[in-house]
N, C-alpha and C. Protein backbone atom coordinates (compact mmCIF):
# COMPACT_ATOMS: atom_id res chain seq x y z
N UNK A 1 17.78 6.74 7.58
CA UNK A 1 16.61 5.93 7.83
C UNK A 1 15.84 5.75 6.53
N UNK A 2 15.31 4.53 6.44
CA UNK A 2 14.91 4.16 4.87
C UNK A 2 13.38 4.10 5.43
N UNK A 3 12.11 4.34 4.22
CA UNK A 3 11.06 4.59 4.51
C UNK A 3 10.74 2.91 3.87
N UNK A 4 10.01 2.27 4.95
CA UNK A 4 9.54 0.88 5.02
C UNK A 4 7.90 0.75 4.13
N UNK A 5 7.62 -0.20 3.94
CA UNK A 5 6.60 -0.75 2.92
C UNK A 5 5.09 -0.19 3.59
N UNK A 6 5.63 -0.80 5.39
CA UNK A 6 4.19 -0.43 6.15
C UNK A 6 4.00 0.75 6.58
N UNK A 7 5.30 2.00 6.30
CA UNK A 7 5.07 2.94 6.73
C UNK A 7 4.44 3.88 5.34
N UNK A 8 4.61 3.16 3.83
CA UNK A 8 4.44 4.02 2.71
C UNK A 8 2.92 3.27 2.58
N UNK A 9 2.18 2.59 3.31
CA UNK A 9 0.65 1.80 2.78
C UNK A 9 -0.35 2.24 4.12
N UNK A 10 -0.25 1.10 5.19
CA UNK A 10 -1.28 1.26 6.32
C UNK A 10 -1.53 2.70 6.79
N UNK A 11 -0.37 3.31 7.22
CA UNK A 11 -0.84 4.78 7.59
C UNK A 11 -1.49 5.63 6.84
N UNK A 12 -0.46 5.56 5.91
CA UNK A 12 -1.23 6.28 4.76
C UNK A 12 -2.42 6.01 4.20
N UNK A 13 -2.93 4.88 4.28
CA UNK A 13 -4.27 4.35 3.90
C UNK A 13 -5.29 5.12 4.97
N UNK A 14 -4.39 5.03 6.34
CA UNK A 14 -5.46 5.11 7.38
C UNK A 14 -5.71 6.71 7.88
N UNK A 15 -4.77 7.55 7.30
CA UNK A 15 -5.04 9.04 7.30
C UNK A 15 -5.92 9.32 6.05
N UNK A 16 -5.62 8.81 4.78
CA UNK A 16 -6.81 9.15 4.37
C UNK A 16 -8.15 9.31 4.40
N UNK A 17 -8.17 7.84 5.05
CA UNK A 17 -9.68 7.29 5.33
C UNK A 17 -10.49 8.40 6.63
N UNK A 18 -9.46 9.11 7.32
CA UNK A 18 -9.66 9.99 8.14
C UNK A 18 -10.55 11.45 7.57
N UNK A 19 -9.67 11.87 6.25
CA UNK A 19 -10.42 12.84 5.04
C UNK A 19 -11.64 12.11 4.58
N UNK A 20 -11.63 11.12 4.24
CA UNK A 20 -12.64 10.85 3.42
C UNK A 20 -13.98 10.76 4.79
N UNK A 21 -13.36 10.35 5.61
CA UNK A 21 -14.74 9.66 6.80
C UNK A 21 -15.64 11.75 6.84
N UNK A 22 -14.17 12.57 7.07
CA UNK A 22 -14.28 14.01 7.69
C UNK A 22 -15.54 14.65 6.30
N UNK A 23 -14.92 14.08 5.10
CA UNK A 23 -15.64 14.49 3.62
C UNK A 23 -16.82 14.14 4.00
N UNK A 24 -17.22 12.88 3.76
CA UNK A 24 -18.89 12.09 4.29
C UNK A 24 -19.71 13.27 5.23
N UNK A 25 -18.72 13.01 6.36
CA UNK A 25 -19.37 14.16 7.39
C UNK A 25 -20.40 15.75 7.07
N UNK A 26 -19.08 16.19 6.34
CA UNK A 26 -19.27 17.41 5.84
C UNK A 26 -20.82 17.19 4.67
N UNK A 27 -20.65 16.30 4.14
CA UNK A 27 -21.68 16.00 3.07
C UNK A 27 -22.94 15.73 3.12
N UNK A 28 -23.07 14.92 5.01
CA UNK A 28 -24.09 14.80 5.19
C UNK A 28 -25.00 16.17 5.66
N UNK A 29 -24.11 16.93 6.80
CA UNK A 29 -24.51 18.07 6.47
C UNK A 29 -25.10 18.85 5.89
N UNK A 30 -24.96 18.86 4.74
CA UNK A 30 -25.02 19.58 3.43
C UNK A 30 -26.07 19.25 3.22
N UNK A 31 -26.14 18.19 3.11
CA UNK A 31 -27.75 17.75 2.26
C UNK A 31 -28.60 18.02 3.80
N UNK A 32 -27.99 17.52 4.87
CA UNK A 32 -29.61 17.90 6.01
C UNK A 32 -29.80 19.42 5.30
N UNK A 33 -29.09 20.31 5.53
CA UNK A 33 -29.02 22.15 5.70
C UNK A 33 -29.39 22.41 4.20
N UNK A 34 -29.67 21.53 3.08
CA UNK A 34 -29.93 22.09 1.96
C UNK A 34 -31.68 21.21 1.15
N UNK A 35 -31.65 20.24 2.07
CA UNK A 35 -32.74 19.86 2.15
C UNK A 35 -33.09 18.65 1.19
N UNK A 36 -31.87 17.89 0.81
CA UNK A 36 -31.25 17.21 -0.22
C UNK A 36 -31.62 16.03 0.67
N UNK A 37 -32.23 14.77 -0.22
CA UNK A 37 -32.46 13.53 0.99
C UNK A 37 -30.51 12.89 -0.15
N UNK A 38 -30.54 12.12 1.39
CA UNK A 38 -28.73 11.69 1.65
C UNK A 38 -28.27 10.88 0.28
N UNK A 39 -29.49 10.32 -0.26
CA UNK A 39 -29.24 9.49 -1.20
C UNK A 39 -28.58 9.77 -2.50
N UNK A 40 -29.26 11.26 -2.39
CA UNK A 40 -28.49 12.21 -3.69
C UNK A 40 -27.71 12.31 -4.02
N UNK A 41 -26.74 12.34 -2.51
CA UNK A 41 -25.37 12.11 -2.94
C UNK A 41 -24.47 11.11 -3.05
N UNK A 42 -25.08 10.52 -2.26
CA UNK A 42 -24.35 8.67 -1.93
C UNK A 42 -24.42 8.58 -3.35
N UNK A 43 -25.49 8.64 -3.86
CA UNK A 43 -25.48 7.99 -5.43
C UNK A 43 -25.37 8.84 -6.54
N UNK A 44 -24.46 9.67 -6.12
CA UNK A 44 -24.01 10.39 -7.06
C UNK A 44 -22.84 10.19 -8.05
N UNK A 45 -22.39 11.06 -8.96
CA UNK A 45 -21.26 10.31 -9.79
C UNK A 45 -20.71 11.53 -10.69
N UNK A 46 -19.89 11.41 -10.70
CA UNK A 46 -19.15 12.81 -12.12
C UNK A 46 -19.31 12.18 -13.60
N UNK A 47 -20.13 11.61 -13.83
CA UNK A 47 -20.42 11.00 -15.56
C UNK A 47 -21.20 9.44 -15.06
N UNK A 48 -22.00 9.15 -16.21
CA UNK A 48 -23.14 8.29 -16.22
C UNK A 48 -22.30 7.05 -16.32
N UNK A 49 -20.64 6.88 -16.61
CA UNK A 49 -20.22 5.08 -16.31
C UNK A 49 -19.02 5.38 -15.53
N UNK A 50 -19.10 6.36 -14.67
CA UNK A 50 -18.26 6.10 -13.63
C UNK A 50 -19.00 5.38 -12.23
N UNK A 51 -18.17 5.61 -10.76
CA UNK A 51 -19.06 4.56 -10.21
C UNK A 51 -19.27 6.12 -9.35
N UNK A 52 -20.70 5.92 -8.50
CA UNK A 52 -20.82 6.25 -7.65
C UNK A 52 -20.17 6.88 -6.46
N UNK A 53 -20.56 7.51 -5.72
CA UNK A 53 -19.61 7.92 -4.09
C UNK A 53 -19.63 7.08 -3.40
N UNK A 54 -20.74 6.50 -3.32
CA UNK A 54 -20.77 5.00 -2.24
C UNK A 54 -19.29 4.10 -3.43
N UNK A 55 -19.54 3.68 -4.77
CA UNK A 55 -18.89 3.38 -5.17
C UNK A 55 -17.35 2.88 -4.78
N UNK A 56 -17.42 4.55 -4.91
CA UNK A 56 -15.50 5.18 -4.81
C UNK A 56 -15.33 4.84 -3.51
N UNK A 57 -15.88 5.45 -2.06
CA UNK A 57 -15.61 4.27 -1.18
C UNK A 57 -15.49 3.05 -0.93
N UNK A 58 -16.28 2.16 -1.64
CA UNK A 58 -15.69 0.96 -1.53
C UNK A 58 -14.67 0.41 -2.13
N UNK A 59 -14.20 1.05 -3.39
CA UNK A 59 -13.23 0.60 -4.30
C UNK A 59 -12.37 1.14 -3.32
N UNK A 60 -12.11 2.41 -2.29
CA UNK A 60 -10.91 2.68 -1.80
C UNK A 60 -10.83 1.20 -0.71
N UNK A 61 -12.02 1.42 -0.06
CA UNK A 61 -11.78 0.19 1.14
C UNK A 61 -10.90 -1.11 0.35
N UNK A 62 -11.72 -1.17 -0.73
CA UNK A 62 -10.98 -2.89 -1.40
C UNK A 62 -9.87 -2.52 -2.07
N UNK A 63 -9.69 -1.73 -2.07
CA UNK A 63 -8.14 -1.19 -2.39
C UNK A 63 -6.85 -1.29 -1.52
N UNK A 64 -7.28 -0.73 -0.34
CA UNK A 64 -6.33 -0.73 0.88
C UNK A 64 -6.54 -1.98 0.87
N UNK A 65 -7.37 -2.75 1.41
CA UNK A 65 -7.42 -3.82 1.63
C UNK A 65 -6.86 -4.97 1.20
N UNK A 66 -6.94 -4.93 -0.37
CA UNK A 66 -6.18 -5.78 -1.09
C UNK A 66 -4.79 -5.68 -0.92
N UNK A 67 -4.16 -4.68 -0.60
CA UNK A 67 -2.60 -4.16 -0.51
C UNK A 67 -2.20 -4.43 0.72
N UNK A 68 -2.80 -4.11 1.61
CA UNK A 68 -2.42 -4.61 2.81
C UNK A 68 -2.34 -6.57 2.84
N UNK A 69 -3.21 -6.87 2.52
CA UNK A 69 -3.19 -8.38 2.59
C UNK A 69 -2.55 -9.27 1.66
N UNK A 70 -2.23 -8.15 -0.12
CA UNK A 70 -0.84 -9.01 -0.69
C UNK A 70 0.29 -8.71 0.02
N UNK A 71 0.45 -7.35 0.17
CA UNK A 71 1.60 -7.17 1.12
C UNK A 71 2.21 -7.75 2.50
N UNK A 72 1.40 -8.19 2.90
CA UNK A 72 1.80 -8.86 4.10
C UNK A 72 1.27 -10.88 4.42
N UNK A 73 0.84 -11.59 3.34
CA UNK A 73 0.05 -12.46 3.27
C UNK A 73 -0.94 -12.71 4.30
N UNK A 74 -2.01 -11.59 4.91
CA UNK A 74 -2.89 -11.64 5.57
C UNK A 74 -4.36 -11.98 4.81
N UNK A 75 -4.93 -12.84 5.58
CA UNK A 75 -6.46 -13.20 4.88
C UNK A 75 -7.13 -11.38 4.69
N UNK A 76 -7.85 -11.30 3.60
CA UNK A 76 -7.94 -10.15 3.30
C UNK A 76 -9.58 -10.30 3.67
N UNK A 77 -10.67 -9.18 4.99
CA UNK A 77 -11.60 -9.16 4.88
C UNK A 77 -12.95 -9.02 3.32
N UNK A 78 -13.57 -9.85 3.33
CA UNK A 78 -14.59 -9.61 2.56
C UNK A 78 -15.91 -8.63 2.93
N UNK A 79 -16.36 -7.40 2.24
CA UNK A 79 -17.29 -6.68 2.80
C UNK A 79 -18.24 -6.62 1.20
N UNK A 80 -19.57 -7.08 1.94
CA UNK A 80 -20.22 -6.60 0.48
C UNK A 80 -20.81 -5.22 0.15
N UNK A 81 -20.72 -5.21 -1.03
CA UNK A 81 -20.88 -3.42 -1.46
C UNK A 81 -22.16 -3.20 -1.27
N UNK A 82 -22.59 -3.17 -0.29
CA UNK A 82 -24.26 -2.97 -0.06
C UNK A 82 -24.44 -1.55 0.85
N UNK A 83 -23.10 -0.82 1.18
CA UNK A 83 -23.85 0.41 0.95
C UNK A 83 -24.58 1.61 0.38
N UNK A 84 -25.46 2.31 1.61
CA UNK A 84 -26.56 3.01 0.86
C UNK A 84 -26.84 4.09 1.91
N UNK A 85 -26.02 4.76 2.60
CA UNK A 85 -26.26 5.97 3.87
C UNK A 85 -24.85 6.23 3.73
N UNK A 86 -24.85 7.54 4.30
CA UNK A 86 -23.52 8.21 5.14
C UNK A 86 -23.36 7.25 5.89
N UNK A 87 -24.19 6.91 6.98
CA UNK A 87 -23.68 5.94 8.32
C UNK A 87 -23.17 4.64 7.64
N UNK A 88 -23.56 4.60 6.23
CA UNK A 88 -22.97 2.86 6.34
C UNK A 88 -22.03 2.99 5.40
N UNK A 89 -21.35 4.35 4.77
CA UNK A 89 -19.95 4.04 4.39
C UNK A 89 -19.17 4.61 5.50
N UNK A 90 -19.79 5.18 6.48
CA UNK A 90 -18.91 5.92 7.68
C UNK A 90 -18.30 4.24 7.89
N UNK A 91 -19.48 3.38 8.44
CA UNK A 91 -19.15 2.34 8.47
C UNK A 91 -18.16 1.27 7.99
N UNK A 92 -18.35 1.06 6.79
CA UNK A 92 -17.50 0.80 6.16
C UNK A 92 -15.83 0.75 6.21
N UNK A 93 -15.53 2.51 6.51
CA UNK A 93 -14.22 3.18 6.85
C UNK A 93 -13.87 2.55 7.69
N UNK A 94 -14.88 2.42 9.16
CA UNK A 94 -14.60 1.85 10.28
C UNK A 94 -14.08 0.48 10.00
N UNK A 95 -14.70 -0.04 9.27
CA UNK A 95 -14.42 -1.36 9.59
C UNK A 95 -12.57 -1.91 8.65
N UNK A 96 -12.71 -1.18 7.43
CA UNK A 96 -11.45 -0.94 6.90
C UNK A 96 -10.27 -0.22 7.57
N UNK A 97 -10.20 -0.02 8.27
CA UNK A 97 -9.57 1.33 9.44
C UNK A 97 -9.26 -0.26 10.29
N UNK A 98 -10.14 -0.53 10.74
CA UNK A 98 -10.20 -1.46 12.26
C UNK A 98 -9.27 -2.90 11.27
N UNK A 99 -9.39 -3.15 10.05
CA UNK A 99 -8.59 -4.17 9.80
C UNK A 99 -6.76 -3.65 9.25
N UNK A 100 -7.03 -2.54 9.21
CA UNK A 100 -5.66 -1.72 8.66
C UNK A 100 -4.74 -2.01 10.00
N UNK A 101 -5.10 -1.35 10.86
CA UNK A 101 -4.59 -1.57 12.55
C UNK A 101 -4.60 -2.57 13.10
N UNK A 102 -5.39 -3.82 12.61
CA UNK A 102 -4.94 -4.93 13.25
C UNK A 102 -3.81 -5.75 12.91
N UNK A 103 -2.94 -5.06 11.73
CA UNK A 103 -2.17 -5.81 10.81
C UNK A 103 -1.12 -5.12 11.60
N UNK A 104 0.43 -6.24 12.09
CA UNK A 104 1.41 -5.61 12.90
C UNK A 104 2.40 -5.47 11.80
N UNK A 105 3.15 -4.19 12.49
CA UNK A 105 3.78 -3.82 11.00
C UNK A 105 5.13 -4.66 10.63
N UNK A 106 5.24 -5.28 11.31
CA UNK A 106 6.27 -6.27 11.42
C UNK A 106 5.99 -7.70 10.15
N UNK A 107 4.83 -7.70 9.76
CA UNK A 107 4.42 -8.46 8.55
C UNK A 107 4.40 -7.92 7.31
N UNK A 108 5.00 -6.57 7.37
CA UNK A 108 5.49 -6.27 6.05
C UNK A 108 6.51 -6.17 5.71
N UNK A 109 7.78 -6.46 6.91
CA UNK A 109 9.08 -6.65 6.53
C UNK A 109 8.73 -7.58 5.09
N UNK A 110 10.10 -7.31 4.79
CA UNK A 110 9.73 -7.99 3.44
C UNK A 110 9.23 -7.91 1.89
N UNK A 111 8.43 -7.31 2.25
CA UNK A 111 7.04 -7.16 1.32
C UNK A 111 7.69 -6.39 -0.10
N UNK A 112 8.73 -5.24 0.13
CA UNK A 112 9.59 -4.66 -1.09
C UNK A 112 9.11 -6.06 -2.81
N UNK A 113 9.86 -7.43 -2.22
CA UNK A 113 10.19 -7.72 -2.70
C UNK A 113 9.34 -9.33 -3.09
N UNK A 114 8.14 -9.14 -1.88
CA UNK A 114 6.98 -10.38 -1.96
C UNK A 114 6.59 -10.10 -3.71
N UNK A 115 6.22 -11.35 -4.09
CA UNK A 115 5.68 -11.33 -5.67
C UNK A 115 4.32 -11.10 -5.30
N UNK A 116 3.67 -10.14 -6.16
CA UNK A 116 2.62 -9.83 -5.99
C UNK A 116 1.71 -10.07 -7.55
N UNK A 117 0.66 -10.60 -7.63
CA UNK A 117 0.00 -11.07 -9.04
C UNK A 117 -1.22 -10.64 -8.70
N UNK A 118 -1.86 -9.89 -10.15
CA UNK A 118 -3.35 -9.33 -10.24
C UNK A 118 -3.74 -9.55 -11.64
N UNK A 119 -4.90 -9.67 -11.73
CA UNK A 119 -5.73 -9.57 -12.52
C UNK A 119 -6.10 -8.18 -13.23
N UNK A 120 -5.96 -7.97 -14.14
CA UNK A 120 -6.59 -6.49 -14.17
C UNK A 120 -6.93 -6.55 -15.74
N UNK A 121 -8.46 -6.55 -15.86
CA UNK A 121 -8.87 -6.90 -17.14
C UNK A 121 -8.40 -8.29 -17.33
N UNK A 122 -8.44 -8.46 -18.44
CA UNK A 122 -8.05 -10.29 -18.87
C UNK A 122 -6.69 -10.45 -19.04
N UNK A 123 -6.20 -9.76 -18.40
CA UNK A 123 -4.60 -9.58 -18.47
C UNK A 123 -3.93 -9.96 -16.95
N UNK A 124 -3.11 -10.89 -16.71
CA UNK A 124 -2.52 -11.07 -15.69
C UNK A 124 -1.29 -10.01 -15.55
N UNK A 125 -0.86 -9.73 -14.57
CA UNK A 125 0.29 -8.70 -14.06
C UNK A 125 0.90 -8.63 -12.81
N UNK A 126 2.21 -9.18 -13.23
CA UNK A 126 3.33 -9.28 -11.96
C UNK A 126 3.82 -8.35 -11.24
N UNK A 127 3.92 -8.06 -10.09
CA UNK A 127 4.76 -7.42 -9.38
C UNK A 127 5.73 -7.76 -8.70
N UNK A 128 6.64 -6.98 -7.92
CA UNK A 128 7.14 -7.02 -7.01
C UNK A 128 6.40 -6.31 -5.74
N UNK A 129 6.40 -6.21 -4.38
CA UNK A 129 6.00 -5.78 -3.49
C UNK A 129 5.53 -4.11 -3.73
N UNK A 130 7.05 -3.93 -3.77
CA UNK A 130 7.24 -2.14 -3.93
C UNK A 130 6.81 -1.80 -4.99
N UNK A 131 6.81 -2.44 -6.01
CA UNK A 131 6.02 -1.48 -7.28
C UNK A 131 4.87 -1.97 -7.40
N UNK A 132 4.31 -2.49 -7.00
CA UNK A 132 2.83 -3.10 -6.68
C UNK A 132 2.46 -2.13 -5.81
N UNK A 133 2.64 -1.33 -4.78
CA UNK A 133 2.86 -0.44 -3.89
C UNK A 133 2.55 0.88 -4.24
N UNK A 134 3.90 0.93 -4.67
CA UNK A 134 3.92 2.30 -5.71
C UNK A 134 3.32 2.72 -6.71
N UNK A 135 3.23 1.74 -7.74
CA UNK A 135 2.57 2.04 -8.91
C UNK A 135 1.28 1.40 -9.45
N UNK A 136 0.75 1.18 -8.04
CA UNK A 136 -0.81 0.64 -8.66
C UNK A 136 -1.58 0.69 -7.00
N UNK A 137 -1.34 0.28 -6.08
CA UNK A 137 -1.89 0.42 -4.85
C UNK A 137 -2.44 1.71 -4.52
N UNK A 138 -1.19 2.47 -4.02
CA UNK A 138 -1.44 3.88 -4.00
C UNK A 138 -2.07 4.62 -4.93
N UNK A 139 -1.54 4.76 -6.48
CA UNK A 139 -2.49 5.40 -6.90
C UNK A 139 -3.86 4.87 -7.43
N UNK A 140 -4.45 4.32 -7.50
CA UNK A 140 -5.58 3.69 -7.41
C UNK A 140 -6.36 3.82 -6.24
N UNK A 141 -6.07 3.85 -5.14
CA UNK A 141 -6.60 4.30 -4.04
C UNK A 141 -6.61 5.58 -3.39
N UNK A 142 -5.96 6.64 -4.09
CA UNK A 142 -5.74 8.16 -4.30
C UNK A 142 -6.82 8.09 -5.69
N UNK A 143 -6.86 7.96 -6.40
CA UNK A 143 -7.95 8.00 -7.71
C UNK A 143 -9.00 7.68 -7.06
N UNK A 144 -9.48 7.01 -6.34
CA UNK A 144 -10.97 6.48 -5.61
C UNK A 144 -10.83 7.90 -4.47
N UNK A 145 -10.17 8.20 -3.80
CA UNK A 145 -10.32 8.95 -2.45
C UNK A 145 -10.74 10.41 -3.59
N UNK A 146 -9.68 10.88 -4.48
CA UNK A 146 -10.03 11.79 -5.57
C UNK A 146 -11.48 12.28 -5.65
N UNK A 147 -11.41 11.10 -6.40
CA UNK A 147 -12.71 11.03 -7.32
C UNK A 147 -14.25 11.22 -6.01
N UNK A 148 -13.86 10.53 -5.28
CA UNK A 148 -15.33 10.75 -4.24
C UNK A 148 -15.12 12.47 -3.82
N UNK A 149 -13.98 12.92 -3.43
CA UNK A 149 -14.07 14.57 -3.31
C UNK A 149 -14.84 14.97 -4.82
N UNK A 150 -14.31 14.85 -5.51
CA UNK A 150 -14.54 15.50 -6.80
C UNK A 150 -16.18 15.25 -6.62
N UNK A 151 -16.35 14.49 -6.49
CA UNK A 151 -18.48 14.15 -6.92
C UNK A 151 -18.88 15.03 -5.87
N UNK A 152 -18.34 15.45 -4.19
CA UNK A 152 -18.95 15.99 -3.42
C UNK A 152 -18.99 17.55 -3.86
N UNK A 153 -17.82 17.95 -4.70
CA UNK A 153 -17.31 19.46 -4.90
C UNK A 153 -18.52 19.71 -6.18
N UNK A 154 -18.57 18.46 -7.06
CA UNK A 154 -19.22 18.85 -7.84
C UNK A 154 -20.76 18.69 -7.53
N UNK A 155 -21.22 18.76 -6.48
CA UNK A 155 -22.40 18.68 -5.52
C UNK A 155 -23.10 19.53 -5.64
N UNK A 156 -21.51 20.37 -5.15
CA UNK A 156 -22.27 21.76 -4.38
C UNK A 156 -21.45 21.90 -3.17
N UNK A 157 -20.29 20.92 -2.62
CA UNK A 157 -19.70 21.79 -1.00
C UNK A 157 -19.25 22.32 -1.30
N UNK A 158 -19.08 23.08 -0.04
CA UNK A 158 -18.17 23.98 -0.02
C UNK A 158 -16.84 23.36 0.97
N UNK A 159 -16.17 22.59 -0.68
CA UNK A 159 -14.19 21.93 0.35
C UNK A 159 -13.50 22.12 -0.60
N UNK A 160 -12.24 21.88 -0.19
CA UNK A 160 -11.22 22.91 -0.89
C UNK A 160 -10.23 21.88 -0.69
N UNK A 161 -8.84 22.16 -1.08
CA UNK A 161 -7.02 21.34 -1.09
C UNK A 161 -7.51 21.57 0.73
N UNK A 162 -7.57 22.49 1.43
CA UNK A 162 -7.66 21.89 3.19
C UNK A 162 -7.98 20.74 3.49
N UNK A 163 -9.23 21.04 2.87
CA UNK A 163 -10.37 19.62 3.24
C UNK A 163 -9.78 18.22 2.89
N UNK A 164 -8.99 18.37 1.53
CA UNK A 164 -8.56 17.34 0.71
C UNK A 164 -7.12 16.69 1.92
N UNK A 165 -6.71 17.49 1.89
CA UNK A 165 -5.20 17.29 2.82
C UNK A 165 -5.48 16.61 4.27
N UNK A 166 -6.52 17.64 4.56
CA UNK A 166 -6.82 17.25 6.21
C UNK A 166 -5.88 17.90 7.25
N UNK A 167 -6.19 17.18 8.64
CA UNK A 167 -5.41 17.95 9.40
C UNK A 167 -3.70 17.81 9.90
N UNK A 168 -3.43 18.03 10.15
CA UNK A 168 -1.49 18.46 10.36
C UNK A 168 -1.28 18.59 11.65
């Protein structure tokens, strides 16, 4: 059995988003029980020109997002980055989650080998499906999911490789 395009992107997009929603959770927490108003952390960051936690969530959302919709030629939702609460990147997830699952996986047959073209910097860059996939989708959207743990750890929670992994 060969591992398919929609089984190496949507799920996997959509278990993460499961850690990250569980991370938020944990975070908001933290700041009620430590007396931290929420904003502290939403707008927090591991260095002064990286982006934000609200940030890194949205770059993951427009991440999946973008991959799912070169990958399969689906209109790709537009969300503007106007969050500013736990509840409205919880949100967010939701709504990235709710467009991940509406995509049937049957529209990524194919996709290995769909041409895929990005922008990145002033530089145009070709793909193929699968290495568009592999070598820029995924990790780029593991670097955003990362990086938002990393700003919460460097907070002050208390999460660990469990937290990071999630549940089994």
């Amino acid at each position: 059995m060969s591992l398919s395009i929609y089984d190496a992107s949507a799920p996997v997009f959509i278990r993460a988003f499961g850690v990250l929603s569980a991370l938020l959770s944990k975070a908001e927490a933290y700041a009620t029980a430590h007396g931290l108003a929420p904003e502290e952390l939403v707008g927090a960051r591991l260095a002064p020109d990286m982006l934000t936690l609200a940030g890194q969530v949205q770059r993951a959302s427009d991440t999946s997002k973008g991959a799912a919709s070169r990958l399969t030629g689906a209109d790709m939702p537009s969300f503007p980055d106007d969050e500013a609460s736990f509840a409205d990147l919880q949100q967010r997830i939701e709504k990235t989650v709710a467009y991940l699952r509406s995509l049937d996986p049957a529209r990524f047959d194919g996709a290995e080998s769909r041409p895929v073209s990005l922008k990145i910097g002033p530089n145009p860059v070709e793909f193929d499906g699968k290495s568009y996939l592999l070598t820029f989708a995924l990790p780029n959207f593991f670097f955003h999911v990362t990086t938002a743990y990393a700003i919460l750890r460097h907070k002050g929670l208390e999460i660990g490789k469990r937290d990071y992994l999630g549940q089994f």
